[in-house]
Protein backbone atom coordinates (compact mmCIF):
# COMPACT_ATOMS: atom_id res chain seq x y z
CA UNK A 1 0.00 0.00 0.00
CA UNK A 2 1.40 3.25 -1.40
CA UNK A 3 0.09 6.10 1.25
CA UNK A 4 0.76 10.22 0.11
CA UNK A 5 0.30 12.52 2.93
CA UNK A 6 -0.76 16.16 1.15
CA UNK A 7 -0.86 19.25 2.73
CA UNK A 8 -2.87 21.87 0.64
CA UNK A 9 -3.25 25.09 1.49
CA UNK A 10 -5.77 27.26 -0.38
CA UNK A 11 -6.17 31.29 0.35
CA UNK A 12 -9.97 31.85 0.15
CA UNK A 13 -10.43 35.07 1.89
CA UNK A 14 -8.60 38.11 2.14
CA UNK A 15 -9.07 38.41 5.77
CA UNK A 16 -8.67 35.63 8.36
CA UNK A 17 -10.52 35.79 11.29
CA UNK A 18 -9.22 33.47 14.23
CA UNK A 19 -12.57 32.96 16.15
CA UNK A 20 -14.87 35.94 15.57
CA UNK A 21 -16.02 33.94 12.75
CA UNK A 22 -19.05 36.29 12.58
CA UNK A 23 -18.36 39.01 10.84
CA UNK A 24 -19.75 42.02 8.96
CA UNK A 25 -18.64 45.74 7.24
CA UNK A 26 -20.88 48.52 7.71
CA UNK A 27 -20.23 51.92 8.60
CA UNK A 28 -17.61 52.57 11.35
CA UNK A 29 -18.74 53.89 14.72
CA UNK A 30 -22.27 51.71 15.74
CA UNK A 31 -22.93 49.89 18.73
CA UNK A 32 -25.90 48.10 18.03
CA UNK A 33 -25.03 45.67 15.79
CA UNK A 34 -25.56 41.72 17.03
CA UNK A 35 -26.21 38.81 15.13
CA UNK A 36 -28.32 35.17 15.51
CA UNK A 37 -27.07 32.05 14.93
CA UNK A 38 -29.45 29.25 13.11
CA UNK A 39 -28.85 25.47 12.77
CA UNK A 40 -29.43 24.65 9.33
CA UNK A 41 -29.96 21.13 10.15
CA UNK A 42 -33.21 21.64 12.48
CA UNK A 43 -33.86 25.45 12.64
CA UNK A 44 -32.94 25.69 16.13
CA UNK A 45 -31.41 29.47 17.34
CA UNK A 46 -28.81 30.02 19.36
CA UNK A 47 -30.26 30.87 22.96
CA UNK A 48 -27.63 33.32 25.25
CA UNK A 49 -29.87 32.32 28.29
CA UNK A 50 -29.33 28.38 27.84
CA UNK A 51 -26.11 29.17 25.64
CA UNK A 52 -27.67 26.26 24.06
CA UNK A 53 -29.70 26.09 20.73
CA UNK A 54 -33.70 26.31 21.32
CA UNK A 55 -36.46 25.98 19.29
CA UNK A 56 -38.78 28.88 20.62
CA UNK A 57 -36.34 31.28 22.17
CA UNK A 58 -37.20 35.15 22.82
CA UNK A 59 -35.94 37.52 20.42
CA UNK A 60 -34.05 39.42 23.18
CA UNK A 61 -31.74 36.14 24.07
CA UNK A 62 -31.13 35.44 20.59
CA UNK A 63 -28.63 38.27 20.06
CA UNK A 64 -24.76 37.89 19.97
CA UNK A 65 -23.21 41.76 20.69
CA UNK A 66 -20.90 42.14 17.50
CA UNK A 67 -17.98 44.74 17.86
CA UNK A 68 -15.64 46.62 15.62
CA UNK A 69 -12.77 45.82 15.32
CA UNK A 70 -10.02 48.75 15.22
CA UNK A 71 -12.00 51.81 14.17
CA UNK A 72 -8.73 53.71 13.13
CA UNK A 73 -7.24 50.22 11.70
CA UNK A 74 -10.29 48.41 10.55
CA UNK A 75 -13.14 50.72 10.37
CA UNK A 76 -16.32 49.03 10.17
CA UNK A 77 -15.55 45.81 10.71
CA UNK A 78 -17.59 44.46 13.30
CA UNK A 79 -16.83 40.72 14.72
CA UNK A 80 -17.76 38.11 17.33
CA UNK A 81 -17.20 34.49 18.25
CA UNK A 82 -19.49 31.38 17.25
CA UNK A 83 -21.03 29.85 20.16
CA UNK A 84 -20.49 26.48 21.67
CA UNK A 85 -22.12 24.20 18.40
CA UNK A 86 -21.85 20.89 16.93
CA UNK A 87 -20.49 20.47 13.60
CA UNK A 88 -22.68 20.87 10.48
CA UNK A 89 -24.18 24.09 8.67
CA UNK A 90 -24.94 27.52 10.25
CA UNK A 91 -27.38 30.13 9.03
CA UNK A 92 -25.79 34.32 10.28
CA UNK A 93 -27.96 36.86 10.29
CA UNK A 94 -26.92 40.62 11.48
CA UNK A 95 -28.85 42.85 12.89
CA UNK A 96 -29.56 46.42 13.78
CA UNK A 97 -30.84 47.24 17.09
CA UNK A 98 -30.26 48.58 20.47
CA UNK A 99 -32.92 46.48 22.08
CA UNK A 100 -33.01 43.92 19.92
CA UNK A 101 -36.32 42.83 18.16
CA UNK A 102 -37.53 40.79 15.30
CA UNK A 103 -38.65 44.31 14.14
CA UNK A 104 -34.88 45.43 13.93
CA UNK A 105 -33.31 45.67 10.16
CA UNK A 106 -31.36 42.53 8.98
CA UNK A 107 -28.34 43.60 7.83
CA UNK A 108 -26.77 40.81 6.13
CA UNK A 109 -27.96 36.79 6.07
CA UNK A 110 -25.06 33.89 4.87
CA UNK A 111 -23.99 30.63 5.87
CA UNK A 112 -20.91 28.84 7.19
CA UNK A 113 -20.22 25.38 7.57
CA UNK A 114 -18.87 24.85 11.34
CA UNK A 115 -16.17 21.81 12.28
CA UNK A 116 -17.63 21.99 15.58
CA UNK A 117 -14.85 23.97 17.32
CA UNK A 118 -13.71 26.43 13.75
CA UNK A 119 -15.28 27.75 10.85
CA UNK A 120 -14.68 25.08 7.28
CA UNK A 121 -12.87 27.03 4.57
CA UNK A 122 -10.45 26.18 2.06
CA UNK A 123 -7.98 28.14 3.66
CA UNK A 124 -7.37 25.24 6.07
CA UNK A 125 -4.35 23.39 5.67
CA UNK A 126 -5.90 20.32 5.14
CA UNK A 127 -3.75 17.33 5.53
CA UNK A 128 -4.80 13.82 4.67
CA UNK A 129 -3.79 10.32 3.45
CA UNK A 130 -5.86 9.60 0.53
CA UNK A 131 -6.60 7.01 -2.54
CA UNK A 132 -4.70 7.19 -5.45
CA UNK A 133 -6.79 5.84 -8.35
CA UNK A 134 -5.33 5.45 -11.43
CA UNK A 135 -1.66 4.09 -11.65
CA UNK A 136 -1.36 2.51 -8.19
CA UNK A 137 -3.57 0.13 -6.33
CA UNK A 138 -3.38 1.66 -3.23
CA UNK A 139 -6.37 2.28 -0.70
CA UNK A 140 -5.72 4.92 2.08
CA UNK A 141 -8.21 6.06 4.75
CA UNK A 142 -8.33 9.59 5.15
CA UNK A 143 -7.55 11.04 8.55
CA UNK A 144 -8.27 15.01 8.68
CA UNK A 145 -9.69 15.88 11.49
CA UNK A 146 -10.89 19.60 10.68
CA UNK A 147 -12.74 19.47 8.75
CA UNK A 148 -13.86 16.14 7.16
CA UNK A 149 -12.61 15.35 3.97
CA UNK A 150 -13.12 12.70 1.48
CA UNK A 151 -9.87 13.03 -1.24
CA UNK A 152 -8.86 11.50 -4.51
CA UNK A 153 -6.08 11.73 -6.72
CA UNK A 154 -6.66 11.20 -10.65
CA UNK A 155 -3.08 10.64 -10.90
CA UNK A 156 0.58 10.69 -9.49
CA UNK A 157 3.56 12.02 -11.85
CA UNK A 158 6.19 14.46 -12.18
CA UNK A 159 6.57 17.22 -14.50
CA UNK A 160 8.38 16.26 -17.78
CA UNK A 161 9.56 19.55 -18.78
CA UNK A 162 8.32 23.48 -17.94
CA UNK A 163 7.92 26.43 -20.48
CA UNK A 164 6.73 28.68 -18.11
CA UNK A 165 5.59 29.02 -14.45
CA UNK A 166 1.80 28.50 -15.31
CA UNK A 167 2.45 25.63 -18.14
CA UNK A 168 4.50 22.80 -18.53
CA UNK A 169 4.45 18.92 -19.79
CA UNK A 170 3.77 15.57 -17.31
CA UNK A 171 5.14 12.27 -17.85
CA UNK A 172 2.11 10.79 -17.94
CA UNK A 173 -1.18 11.28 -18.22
CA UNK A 174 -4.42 11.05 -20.65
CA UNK A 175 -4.66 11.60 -24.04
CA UNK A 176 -7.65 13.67 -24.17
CA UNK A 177 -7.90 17.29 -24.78
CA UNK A 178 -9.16 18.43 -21.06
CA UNK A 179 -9.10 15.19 -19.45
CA UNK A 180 -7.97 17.14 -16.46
CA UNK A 181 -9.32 20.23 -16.75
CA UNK A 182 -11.07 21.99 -13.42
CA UNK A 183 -9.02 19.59 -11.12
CA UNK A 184 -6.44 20.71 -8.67
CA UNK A 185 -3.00 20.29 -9.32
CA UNK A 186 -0.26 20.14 -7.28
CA UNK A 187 3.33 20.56 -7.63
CA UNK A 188 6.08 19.61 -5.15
CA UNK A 189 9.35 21.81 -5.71
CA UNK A 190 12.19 19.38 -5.72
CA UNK A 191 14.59 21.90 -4.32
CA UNK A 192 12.77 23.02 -1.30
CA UNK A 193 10.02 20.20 -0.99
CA UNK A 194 7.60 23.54 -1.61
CA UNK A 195 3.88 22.30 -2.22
CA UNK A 196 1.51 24.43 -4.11
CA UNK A 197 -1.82 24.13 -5.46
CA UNK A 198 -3.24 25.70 -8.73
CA UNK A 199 -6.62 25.23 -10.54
CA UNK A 200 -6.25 23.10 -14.13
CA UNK A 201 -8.02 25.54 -16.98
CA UNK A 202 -6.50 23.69 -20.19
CA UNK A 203 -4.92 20.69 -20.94
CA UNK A 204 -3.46 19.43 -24.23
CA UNK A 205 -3.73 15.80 -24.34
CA UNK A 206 -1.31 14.83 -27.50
CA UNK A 207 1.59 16.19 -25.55
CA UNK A 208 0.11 16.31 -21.81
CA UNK A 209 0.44 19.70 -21.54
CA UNK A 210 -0.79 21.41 -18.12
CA UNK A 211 -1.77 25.15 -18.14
CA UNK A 212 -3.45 26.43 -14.65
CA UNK A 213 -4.98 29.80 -13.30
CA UNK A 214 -2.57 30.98 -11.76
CA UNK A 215 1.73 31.48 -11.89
CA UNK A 216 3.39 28.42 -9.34
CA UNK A 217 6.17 30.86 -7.00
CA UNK A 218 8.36 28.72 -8.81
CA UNK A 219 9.17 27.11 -12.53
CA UNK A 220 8.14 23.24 -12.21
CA UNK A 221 11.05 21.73 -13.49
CA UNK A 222 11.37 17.52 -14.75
CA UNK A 223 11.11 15.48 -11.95
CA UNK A 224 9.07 17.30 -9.91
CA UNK A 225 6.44 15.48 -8.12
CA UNK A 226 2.58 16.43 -9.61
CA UNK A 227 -0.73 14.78 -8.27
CA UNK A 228 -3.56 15.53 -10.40
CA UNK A 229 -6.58 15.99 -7.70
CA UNK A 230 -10.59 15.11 -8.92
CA UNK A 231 -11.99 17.12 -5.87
CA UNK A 232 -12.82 16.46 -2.79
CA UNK A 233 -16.32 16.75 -0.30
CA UNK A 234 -16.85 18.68 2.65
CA UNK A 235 -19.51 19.03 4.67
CA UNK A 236 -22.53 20.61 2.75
CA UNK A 237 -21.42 19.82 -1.04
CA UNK A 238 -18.76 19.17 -3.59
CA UNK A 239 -16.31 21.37 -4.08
């Protein structure tokens, strides 16, 4: 059995918050912003009286104070933590209101999906052992913790020869025009043992050409280790 541990790490947001997951811009200077908390799963709110989730709660133990952040450094920015919940989907909805009320303005509504002690973005660093499925008959159980991940590789190889930091030639690979295109693709820098991660938007299949989204840091250069990535799952859909 063949295992490949992979550590991806993939900038979503400009901004990372470390708790204060909630989060919201609006004009600097107010004090009566909060938000509520929903579970998707069962429509339960987050209750600051039982600091558990209820199904009925009163409006006025629903609300989580939000605060800016650094009104000369951050203006606007208004944050707070999640509360205490189990892992799965979370509905955030901000609100404006001194004494809060379901008559209060909602500000902004979104979603996040929750590990069950940090937010689930693909700006983890998510580290797993996982199945390679074409070119090796190995079968390796994940083991991410946060969040849950289900991973496959399309293919292991190394880069045959680079033209440029965004395109270059694998040793092996399909034939067909866009067999890998919209995958990930990683690259391993053979110098440094750097690992970076770019999004497939063309591939020539005649002469397994590569070209992704984005420049790599540095040129991929023969011998370089690639893995050609189909996806993976995380809680709440298919990424």
């Amino acid at each position: 059995m063949k295992k490949i541990i992979f550590s991806l790490i993939l900038m979503l947001s400009i901004c990372c918050f470390a708790a204060n997951e909630i989060h919201y811009f609006d004009t600097s200077g107010q004090s009566d912003i909060y938000a509520r908390v929903t579970k998707a799963s069962d429509f339960t709110i987050y209750d600051t009286g039982l600091t558990d989730y209820n199904d009925n709660p009163a409006w006025g133990v629903t609300d989580i104070a939000m605060t800016e952040r650094d009104p000369n450094f951050n203006p606007g920015l208004y944050y707070a933590s999640m509360p205490t919940s189990t892992a799965g989907r979370y509905y955030i909805e901000v609100y404006s209101g001194a004494s809060p009320a379901k008559t209060d303005t909602r500000l902004q509504v979104y979603q996040i999906d929750w590990s069950g002690s940090a937010e689930i973005t693909l700006a983890s660093t998510l580290s797993a052992n996982v199945t390679q499925i074409e070119g090796a008959d190995a079968t390796d159980q994940l083991n991410a913790a946060s969040p849950s991940i289900t991973g496959l590789f399309a293919r292991t190889t190394t880069v045959a020869a680079s033209s440029s930091t965004s395109q270059f030639t694998i040793t092996a690979g399909k034939t067909t025009n866009n067999a890998y295109r919209n995958m990930l693709i990683s690259v391993k820098d053979a110098d440094d043992n750097n690992v970076e991660v770019r999004l497939i938007t063309s591939y020539t299949g005649s002469t397994r050409t590569v070209t992704v989204d984005s420049a790599f840091s540095f040129t991929p250069t023969a011998g370089d280790v690639v893995y050609l990535i189909n996806g993976y799952s995380i809680p709440g859909g298919w990424w």
